[in-house]
C-alpha atoms as a PDB file:
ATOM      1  CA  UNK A   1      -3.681  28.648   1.820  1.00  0.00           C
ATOM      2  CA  UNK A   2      -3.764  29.887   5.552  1.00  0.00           C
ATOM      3  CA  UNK A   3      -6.408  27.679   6.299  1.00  0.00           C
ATOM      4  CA  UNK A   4      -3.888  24.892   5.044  1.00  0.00           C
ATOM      5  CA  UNK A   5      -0.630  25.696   7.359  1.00  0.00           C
ATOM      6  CA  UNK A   6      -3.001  25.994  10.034  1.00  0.00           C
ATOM      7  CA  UNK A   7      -3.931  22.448   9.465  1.00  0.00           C
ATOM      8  CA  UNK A   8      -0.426  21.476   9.193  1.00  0.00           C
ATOM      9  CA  UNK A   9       0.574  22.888  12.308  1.00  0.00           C
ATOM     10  CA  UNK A  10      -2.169  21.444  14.051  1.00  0.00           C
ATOM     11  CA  UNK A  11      -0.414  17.936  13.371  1.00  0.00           C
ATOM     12  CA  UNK A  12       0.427  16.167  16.503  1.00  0.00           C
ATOM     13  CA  UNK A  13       4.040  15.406  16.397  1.00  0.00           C
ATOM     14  CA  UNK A  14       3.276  11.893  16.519  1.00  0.00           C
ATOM     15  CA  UNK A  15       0.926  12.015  13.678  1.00  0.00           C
ATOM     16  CA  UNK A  16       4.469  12.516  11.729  1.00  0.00           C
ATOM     17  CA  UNK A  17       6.499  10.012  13.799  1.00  0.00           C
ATOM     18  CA  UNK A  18       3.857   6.959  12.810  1.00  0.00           C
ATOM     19  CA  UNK A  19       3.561   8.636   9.199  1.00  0.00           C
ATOM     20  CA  UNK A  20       7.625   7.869   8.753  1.00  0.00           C
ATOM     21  CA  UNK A  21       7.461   5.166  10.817  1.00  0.00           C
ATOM     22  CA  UNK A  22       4.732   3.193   8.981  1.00  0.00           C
ATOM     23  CA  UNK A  23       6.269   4.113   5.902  1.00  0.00           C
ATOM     24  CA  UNK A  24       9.619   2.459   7.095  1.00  0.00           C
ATOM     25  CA  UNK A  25       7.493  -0.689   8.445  1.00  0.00           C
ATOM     26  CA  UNK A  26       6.290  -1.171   4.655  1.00  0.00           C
ATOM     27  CA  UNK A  27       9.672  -1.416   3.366  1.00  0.00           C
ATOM     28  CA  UNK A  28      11.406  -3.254   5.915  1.00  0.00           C
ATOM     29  CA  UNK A  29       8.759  -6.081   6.034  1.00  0.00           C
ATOM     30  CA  UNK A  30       8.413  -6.475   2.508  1.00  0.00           C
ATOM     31  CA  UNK A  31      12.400  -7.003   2.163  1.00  0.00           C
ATOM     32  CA  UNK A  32      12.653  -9.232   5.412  1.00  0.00           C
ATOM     33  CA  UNK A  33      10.139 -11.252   4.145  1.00  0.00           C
ATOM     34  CA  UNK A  34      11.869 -11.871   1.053  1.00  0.00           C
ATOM     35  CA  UNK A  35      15.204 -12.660   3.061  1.00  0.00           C
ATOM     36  CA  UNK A  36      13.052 -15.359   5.262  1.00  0.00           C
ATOM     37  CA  UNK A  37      11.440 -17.131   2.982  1.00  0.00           C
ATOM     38  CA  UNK A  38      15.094 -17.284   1.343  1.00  0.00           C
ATOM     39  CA  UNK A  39      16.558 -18.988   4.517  1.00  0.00           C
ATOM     40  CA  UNK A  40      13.317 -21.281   5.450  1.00  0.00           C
ATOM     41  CA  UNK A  41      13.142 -22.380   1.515  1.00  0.00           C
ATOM     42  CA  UNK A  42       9.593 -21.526   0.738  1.00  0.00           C
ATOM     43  CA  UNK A  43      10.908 -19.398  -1.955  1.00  0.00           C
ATOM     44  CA  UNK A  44      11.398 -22.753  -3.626  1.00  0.00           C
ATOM     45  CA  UNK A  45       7.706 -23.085  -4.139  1.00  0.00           C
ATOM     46  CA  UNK A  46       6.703 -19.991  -5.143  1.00  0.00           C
ATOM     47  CA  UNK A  47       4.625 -19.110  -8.245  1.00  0.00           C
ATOM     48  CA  UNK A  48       3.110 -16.899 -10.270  1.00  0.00           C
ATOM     49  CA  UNK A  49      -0.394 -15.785  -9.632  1.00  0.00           C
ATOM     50  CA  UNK A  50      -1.404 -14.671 -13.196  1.00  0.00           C
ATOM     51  CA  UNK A  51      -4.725 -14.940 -14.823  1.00  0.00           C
ATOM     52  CA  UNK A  52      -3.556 -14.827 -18.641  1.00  0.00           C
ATOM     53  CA  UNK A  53      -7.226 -14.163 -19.594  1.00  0.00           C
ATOM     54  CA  UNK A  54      -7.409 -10.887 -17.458  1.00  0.00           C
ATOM     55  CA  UNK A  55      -3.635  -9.909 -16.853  1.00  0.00           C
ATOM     56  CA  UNK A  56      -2.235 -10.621 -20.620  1.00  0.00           C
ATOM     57  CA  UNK A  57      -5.161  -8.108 -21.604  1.00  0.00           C
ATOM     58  CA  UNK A  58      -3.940  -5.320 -19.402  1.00  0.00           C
ATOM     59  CA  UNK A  59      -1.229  -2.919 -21.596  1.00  0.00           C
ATOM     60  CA  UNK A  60       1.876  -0.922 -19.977  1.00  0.00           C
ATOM     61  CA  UNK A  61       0.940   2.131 -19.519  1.00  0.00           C
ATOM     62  CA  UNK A  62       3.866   4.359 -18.411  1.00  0.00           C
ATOM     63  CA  UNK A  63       2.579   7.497 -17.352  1.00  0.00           C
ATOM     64  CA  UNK A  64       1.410   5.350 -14.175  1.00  0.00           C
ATOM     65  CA  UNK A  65       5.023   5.089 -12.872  1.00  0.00           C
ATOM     66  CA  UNK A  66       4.344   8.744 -11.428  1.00  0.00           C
ATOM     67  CA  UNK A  67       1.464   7.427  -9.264  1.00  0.00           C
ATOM     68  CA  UNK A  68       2.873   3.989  -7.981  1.00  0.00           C
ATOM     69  CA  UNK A  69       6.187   6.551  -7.035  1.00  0.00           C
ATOM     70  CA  UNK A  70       3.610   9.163  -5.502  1.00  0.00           C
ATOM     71  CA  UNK A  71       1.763   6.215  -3.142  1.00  0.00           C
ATOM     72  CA  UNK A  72       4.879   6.693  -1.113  1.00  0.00           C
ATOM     73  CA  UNK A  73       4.362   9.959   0.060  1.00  0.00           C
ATOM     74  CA  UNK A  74       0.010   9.340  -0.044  1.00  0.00           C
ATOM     75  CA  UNK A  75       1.679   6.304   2.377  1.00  0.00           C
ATOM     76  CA  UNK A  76       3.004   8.953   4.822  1.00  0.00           C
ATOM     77  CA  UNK A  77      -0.103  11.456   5.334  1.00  0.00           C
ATOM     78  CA  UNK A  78      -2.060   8.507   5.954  1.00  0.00           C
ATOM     79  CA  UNK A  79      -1.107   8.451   9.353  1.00  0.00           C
ATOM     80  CA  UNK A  80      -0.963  12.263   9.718  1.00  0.00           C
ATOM     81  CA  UNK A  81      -4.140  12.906   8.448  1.00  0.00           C
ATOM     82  CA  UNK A  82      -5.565  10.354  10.793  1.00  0.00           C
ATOM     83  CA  UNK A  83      -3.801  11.832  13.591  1.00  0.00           C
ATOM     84  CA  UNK A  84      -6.299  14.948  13.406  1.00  0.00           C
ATOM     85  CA  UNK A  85      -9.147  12.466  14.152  1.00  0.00           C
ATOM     86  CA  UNK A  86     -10.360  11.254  17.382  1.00  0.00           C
ATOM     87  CA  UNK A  87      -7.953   8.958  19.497  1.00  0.00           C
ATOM     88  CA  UNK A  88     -10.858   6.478  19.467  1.00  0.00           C
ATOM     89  CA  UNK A  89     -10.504   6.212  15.674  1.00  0.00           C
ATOM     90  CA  UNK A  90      -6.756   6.730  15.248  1.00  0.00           C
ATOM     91  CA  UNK A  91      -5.814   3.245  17.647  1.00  0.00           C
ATOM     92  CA  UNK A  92      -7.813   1.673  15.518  1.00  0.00           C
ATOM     93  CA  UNK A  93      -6.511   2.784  12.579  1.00  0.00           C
ATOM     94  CA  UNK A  94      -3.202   1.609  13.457  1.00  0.00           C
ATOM     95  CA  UNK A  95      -4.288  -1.573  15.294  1.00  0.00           C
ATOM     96  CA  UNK A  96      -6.277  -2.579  11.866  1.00  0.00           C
ATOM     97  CA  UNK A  97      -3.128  -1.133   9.683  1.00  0.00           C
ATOM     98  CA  UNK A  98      -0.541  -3.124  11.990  1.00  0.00           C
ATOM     99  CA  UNK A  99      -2.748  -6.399  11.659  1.00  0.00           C
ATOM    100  CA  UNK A 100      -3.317  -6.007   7.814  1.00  0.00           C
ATOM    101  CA  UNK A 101       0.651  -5.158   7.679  1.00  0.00           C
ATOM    102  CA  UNK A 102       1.346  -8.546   9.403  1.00  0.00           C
ATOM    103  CA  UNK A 103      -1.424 -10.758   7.383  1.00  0.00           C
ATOM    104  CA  UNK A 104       0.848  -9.620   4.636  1.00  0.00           C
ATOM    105  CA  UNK A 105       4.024 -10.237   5.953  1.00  0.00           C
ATOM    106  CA  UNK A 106       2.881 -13.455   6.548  1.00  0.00           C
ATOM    107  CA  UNK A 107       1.637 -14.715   2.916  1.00  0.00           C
ATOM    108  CA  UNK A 108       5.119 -13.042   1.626  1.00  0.00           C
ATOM    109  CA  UNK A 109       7.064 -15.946   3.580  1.00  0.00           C
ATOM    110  CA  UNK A 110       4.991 -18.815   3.510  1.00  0.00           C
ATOM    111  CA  UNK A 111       3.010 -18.482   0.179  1.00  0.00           C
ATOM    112  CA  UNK A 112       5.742 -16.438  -2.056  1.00  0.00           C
ATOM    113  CA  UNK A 113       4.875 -15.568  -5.266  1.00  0.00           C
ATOM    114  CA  UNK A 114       6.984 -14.015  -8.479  1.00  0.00           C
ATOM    115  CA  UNK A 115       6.950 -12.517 -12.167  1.00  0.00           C
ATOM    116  CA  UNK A 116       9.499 -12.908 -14.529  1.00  0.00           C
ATOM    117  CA  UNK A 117       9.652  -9.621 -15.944  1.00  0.00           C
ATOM    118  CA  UNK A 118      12.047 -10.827 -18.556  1.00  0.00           C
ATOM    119  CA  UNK A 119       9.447 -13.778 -19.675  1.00  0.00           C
ATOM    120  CA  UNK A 120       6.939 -11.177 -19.889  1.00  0.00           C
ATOM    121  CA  UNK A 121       8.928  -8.870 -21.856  1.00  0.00           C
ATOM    122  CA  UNK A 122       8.378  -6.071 -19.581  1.00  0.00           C
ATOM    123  CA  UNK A 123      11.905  -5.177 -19.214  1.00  0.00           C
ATOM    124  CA  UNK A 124      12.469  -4.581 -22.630  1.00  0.00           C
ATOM    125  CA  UNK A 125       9.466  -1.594 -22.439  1.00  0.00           C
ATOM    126  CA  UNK A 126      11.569  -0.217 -19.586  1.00  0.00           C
ATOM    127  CA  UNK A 127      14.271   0.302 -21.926  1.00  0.00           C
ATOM    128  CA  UNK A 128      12.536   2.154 -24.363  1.00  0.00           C
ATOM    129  CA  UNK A 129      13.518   5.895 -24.495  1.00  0.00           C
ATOM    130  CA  UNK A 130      11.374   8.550 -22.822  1.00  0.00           C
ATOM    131  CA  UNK A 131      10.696   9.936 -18.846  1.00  0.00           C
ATOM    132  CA  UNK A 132       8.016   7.743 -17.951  1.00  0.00           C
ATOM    133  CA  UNK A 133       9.673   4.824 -19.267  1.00  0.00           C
ATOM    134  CA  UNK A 134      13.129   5.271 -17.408  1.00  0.00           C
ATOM    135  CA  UNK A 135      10.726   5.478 -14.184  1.00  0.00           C
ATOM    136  CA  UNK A 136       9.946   1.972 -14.931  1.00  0.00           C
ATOM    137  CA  UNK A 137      13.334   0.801 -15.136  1.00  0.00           C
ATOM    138  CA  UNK A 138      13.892   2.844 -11.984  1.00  0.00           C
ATOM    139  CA  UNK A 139      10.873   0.829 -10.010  1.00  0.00           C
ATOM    140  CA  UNK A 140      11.787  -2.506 -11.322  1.00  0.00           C
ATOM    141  CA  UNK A 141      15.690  -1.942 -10.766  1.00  0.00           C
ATOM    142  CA  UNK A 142      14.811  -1.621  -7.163  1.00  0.00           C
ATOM    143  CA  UNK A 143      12.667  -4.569  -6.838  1.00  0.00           C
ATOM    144  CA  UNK A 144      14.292  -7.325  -8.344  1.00  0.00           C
ATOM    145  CA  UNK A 145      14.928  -6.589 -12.204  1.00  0.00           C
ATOM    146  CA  UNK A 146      14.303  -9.611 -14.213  1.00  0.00           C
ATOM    147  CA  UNK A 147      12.539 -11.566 -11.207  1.00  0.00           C
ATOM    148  CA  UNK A 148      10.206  -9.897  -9.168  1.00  0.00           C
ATOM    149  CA  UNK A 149       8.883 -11.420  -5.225  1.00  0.00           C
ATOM    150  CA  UNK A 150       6.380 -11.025  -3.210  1.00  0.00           C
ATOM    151  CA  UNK A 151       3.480  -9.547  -5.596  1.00  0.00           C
ATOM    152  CA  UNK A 152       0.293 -11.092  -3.500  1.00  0.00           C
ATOM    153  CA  UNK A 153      -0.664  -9.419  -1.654  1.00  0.00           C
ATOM    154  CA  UNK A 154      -0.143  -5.855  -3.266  1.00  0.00           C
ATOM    155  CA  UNK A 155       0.796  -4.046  -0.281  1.00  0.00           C
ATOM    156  CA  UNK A 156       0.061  -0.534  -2.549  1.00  0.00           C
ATOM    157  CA  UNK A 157      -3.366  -1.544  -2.618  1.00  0.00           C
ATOM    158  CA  UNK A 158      -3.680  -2.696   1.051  1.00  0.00           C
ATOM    159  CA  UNK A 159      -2.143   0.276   2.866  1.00  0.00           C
ATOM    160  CA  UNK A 160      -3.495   2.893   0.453  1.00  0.00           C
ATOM    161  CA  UNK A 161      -7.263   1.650   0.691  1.00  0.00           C
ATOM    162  CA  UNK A 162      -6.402   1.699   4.292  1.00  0.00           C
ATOM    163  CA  UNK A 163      -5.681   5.443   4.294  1.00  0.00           C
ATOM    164  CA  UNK A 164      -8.746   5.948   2.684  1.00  0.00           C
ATOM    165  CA  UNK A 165     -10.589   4.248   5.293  1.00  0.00           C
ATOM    166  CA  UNK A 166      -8.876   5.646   8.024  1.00  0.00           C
ATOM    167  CA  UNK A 167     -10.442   8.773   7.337  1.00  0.00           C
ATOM    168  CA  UNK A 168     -13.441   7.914   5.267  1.00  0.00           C
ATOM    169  CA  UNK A 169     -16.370   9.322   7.813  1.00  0.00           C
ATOM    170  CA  UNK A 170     -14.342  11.097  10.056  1.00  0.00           C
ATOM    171  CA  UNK A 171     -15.845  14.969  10.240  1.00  0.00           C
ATOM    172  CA  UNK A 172     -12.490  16.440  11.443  1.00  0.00           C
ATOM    173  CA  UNK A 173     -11.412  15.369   7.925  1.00  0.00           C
ATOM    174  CA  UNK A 174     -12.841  17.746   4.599  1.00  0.00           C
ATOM    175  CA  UNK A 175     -14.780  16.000   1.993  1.00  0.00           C
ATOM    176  CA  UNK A 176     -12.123  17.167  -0.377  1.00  0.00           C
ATOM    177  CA  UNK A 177      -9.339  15.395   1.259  1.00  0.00           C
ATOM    178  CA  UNK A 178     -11.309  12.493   1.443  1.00  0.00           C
ATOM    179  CA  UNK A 179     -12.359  12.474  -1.865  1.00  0.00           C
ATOM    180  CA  UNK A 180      -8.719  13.065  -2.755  1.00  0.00           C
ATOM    181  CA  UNK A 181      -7.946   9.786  -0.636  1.00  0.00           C
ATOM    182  CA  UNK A 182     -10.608   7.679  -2.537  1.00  0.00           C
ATOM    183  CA  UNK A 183      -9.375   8.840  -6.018  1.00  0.00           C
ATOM    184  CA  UNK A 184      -5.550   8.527  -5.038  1.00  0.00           C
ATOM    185  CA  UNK A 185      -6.734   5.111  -3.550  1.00  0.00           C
ATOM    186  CA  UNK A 186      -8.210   4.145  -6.920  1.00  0.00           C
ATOM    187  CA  UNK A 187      -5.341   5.614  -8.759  1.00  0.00           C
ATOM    188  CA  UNK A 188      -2.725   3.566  -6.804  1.00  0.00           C
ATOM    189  CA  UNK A 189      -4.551  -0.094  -7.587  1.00  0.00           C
ATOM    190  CA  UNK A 190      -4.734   0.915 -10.890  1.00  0.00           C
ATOM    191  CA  UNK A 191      -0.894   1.564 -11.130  1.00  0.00           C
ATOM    192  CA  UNK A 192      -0.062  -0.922  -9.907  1.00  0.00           C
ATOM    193  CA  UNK A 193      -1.250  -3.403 -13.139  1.00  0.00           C
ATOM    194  CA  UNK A 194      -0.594  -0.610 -15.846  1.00  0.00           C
ATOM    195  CA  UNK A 195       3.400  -0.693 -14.478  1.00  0.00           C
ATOM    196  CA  UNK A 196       2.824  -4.498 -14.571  1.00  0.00           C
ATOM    197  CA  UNK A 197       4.333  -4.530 -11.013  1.00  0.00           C
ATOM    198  CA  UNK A 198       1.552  -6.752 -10.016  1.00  0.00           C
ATOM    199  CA  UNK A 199      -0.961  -9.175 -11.416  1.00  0.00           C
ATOM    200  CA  UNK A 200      -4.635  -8.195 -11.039  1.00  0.00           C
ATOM    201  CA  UNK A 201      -5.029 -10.798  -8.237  1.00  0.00           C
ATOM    202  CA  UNK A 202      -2.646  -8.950  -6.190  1.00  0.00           C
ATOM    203  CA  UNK A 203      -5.094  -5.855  -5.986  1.00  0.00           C
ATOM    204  CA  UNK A 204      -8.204  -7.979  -5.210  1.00  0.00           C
ATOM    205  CA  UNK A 205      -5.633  -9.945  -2.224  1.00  0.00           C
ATOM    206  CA  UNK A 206      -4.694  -6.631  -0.737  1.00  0.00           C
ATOM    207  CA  UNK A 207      -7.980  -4.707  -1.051  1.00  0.00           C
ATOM    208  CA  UNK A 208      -9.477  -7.694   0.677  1.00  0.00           C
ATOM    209  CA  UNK A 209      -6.925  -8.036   3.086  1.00  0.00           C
ATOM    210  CA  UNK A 210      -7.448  -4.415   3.998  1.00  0.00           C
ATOM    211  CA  UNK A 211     -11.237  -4.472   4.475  1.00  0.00           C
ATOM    212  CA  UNK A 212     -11.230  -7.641   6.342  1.00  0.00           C
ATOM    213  CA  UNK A 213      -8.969  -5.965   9.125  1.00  0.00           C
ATOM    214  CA  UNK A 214     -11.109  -2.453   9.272  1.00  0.00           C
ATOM    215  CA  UNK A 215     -14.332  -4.341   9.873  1.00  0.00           C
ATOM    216  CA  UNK A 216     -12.673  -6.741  12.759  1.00  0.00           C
ATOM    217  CA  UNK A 217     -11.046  -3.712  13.983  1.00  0.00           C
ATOM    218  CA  UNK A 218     -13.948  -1.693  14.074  1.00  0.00           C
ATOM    219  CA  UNK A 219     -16.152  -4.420  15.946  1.00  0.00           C
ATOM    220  CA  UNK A 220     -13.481  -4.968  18.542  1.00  0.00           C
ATOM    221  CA  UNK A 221     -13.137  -1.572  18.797  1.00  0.00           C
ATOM    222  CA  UNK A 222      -9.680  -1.206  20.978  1.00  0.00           C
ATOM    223  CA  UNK A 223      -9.783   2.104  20.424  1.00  0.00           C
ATOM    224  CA  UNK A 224     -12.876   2.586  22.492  1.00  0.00           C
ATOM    225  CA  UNK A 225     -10.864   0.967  26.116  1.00  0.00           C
ATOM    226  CA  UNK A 226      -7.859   3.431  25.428  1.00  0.00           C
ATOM    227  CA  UNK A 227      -9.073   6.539  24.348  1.00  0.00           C
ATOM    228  CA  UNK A 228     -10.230   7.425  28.180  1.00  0.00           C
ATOM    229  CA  UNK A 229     -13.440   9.445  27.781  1.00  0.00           C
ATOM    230  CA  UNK A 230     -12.837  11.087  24.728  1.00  0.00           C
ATOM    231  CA  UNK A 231     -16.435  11.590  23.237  1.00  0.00           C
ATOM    232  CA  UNK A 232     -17.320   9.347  19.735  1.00  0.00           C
END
């Protein structure tokens, strides 16, 4: 436990301000999007990006309401854990994170897509009693009830697979914590099908999405010009 708070109070205070302020970023593009493609009218042409075969197989599961609420906070300590890395690595980290934010952004105004939660019946499981169940009336309350936007690509999966590789070989960072990122990471894609808050091409768009960005990051290497002559 004291090796813990001695890790937290190592935390640059901007490893916390780009935490919160990443975290913020997330939310406010994904709803600005929505209100642009509004005014523009691509809206009009969105559609649903289901694969019956796959997606009509994949059951409600509940219980998974607590992770897809917890990626928020895994969201957060991205950043800060990253912080406690190398300068080298963290500008890249946020250089590939901003770029994969934008790529995002981007697709939600000018290739929308939506799910009709009430066509799919999903609402109705929302109103069943039971914890877990009023979660999922919470989560889809707050993103559009009946009609949901802006599903590819998941951002859940894109920023949390980021987090993970934002830390992923980095030996300030314990093998534990990274292991923890990989599972949460795993976890996170997963919830977002079994709260059917996403179709399963949303996952493959945003895990893609994220991985393209890490490995053009990575070769262009920004990080490398602004870090001064911190040693790799």
């Amino acid at each position: 436990m004291k090796q813990f708070w001695e890790k937290v109070k190592a935390i640059p205070r901007w490893g916390w301000f780009f935490g919160f302020l990443y975290f913020g970023l997330q939310y406010g593009m994904y709803r600005l999007a929505e209100w642009i493609s509004r005014l523009i009218g691509t809206v009009s042409y969105s559609f649903a990006p289901k694969i019956p075969a796959i997606d009509d197989a994949i059951p409600v599961i509940p219980v998974f309401a607590v992770i897809y609420l917890f990626s928020y906070v895994f969201w957060i300590c991205g950043p800060v854990a990253v912080s406690l890395t190398k300068k080298r690595n963290f500008i890249n980290y946020i250089v590939g994170l901003s770029l994969a934010y934008i790529i995002g952004f981007l697709i939600f105004i000018f290739m929308p897509t939506y799910m009709d939660r009430a066509a799919e019946g999903i609402m109705d499981i929302a109103k069943q009693p039971g914890l877990f169940n009023r979660m999922l009336g919470v989560i889809y309350g707050a993103d559009g009830s009946n009609l949901a936007f802006n599903l590819f690509p998941s951002y859940h999966c894109l920023i949390s697979l980021y987090c993970y590789l934002g830390v992923r070989k980095q030996p300030e960072i314990s093998k534990g914590f990274r292991a923890y990122s990989l599972i949460m990471t795993l976890l996170i894609c997963l919830s977002t099908v079994f709260t059917k808050q996403h179709y399963f091409i949303d996952i493959i768009g945003g895990l893609s999405i994220s991985i393209l960005c890490y490995v053009l990051v990575r070769r262009l290497d920004p990080g490398k010009k602004y870090a001064g002559k911190e040693k790799t």
